[in-house]
C-alpha atoms as a PDB file:
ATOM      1  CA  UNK A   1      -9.050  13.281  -2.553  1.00  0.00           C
ATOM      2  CA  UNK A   2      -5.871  14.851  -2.578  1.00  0.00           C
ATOM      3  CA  UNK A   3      -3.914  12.699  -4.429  1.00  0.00           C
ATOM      4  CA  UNK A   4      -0.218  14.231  -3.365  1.00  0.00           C
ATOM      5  CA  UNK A   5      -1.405  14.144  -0.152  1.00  0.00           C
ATOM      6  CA  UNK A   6      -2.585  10.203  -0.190  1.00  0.00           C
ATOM      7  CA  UNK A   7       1.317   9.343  -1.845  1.00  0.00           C
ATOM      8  CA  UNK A   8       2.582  11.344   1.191  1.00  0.00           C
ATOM      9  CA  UNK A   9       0.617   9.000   3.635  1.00  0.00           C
ATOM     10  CA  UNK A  10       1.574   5.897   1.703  1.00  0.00           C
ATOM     11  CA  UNK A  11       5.483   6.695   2.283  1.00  0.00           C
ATOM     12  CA  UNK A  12       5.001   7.622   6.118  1.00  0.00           C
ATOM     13  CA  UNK A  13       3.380   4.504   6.341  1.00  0.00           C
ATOM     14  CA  UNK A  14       5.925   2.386   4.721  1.00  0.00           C
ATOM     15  CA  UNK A  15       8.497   4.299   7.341  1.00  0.00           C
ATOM     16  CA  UNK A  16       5.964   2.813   9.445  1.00  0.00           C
ATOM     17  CA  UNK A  17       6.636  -0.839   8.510  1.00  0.00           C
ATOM     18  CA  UNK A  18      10.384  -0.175   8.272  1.00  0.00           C
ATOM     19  CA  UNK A  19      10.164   0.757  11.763  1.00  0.00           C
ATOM     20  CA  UNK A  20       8.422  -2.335  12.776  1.00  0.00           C
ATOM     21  CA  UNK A  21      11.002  -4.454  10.808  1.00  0.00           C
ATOM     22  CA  UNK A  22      13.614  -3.690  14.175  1.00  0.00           C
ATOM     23  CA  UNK A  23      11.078  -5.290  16.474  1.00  0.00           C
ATOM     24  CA  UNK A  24      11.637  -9.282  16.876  1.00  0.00           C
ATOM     25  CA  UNK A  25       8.493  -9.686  19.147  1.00  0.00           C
ATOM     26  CA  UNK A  26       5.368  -8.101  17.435  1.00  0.00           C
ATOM     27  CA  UNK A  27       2.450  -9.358  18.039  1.00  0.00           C
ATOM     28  CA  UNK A  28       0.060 -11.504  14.943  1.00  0.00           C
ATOM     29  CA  UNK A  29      -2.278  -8.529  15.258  1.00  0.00           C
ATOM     30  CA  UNK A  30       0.116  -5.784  14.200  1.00  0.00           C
ATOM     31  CA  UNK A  31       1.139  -8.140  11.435  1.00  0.00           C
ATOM     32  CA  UNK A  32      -2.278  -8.716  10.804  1.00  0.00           C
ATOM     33  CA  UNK A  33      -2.982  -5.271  10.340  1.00  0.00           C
ATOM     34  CA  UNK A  34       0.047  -4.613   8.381  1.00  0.00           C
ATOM     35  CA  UNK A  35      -1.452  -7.219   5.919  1.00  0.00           C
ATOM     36  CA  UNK A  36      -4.553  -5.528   5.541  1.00  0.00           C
ATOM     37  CA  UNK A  37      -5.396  -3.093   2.676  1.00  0.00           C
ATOM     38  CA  UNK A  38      -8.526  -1.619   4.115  1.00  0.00           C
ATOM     39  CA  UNK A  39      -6.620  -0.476   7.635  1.00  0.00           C
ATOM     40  CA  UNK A  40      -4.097   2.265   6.220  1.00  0.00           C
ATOM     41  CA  UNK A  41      -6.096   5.591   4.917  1.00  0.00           C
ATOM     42  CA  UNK A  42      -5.916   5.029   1.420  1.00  0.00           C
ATOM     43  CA  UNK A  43      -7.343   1.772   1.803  1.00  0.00           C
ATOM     44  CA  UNK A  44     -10.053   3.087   3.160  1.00  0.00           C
ATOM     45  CA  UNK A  45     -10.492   5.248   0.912  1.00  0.00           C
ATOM     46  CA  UNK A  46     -10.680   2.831  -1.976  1.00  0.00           C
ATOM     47  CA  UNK A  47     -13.456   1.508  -0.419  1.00  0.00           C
ATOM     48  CA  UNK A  48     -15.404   4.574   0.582  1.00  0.00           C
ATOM     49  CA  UNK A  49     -17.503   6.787  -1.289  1.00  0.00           C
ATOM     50  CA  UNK A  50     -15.366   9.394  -2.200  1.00  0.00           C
ATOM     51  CA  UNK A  51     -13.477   7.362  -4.578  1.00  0.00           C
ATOM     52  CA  UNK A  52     -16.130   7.070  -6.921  1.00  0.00           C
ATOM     53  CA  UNK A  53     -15.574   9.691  -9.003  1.00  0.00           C
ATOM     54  CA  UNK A  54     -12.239   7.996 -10.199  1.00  0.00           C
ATOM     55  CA  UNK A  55     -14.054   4.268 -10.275  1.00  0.00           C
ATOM     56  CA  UNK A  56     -14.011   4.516 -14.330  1.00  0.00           C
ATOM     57  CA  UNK A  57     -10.534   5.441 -14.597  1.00  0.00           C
ATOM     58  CA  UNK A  58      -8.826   2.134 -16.020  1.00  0.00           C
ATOM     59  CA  UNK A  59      -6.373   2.621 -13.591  1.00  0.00           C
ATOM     60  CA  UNK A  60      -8.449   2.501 -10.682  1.00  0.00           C
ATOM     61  CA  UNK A  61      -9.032  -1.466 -10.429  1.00  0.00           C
ATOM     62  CA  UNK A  62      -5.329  -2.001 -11.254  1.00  0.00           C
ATOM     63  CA  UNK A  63      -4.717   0.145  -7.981  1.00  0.00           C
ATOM     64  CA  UNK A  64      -6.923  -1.535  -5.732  1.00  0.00           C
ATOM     65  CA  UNK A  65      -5.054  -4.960  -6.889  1.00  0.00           C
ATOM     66  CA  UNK A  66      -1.761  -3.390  -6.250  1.00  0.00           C
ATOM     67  CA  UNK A  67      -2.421  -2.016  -3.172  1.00  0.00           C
ATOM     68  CA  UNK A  68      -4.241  -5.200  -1.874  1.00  0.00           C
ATOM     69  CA  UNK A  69      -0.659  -6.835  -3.141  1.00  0.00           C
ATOM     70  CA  UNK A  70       1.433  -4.372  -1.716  1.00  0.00           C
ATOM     71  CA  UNK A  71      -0.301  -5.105   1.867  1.00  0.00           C
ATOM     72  CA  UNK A  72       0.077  -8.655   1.254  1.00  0.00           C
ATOM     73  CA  UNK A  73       3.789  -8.640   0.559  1.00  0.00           C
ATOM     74  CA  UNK A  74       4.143  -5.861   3.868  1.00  0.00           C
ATOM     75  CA  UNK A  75       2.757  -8.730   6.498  1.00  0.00           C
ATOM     76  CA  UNK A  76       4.876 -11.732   4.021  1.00  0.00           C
ATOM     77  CA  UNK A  77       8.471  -9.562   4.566  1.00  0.00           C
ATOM     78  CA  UNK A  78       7.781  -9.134   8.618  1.00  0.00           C
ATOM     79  CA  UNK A  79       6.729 -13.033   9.157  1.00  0.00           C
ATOM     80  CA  UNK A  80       9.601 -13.917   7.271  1.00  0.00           C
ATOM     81  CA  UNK A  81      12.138 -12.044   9.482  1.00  0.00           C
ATOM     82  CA  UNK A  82      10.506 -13.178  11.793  1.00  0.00           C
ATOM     83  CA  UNK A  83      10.688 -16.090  11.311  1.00  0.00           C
ATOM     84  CA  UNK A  84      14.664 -16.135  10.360  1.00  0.00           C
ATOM     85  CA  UNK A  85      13.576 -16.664   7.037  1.00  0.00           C
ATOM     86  CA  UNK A  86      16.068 -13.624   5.835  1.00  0.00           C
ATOM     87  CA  UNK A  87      16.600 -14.847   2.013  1.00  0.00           C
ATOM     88  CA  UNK A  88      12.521 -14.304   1.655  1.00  0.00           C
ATOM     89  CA  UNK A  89      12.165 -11.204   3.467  1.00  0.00           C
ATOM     90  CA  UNK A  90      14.903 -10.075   1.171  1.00  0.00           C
ATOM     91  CA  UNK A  91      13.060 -11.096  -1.653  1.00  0.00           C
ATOM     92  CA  UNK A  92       9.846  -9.548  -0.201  1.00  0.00           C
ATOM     93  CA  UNK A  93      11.142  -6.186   0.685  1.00  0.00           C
ATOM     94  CA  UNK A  94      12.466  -5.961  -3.352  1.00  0.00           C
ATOM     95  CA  UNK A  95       8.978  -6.873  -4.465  1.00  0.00           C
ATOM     96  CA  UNK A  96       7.407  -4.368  -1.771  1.00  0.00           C
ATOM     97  CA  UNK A  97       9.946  -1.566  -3.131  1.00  0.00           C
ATOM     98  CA  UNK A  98       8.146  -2.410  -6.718  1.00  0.00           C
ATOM     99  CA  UNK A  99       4.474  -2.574  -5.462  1.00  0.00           C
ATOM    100  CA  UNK A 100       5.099   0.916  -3.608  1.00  0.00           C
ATOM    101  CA  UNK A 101       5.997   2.227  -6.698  1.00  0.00           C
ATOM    102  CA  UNK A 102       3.474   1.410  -8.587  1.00  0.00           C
ATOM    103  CA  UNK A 103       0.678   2.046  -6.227  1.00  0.00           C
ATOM    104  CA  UNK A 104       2.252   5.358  -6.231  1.00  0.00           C
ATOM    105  CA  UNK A 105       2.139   5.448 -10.497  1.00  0.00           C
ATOM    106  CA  UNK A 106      -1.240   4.470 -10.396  1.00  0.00           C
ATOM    107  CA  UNK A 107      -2.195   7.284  -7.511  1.00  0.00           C
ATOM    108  CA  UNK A 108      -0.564   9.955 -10.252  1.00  0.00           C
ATOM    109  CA  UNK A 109      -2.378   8.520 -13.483  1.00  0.00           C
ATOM    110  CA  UNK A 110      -5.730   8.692 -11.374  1.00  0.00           C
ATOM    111  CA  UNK A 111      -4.688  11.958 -10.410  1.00  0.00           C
ATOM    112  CA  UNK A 112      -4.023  12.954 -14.292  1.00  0.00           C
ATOM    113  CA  UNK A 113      -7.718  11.530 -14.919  1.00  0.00           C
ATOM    114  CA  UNK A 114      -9.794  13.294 -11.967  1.00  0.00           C
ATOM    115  CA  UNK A 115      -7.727  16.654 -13.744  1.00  0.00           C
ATOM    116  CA  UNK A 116      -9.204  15.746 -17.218  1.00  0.00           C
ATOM    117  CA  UNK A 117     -12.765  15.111 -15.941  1.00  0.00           C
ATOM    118  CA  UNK A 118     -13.174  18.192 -14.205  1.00  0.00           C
ATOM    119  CA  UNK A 119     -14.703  20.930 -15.854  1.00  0.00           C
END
């Protein structure tokens, strides 16, 4: 995995979201899929195969939480706007900001570790 390559995906796909965020009628399955840590390509990733290398890194499980949260608070910010709820989605969007940042932390310390177990 190229991990400057993965952080590169995960910030087109939060201008992804942002774009979203302009669009008052999208549909439960977009913000379904928003929601969902598996759909984007790191996601996948952390589920696949190829991650295994970097399972024992004690960063790796903290990532997987992070990113599941980071997902989580994606599809909570877009329902709330939604939804008029604007004080929330505020509130969301701050706590995304942090999550994206530290999934993208924990993407460099894993990278730091793959570089130290490599012969």
């Amino acid at each position: 995995m190229d991990i400057a390559q993965e952080i590169e995906k995960h910030l087109e796909w939060i201008d992804a979201v942002a774009s979203l965020l302009d669009d008052e009628k999208l549909a439960e399955e977009d913000v379904r899929s928003v929601s969902r840590h598996d759909q984007c390509e790191l996601g996948k990733w952390l589920d696949s195969e190829a991650s295994q290398a970097l399972r024992k890194a004690p960063e790796f499980d903290k990532l997987v939480e992070s990113h599941q949260a980071f997902h989580d608070l994606a599809g909570k910010m877009i329902l709330s706007l939604q939804q008029g709820r604007d004080s929330e989605a505020i509130d969301a969007h701050g706590e995304f900001i942090r999550m994206s940042r530290q999934v993208i932390g924990l993407l460099q310390a894993l990278q730091s570790y793959g570089n130290e177990t490599r012969p």
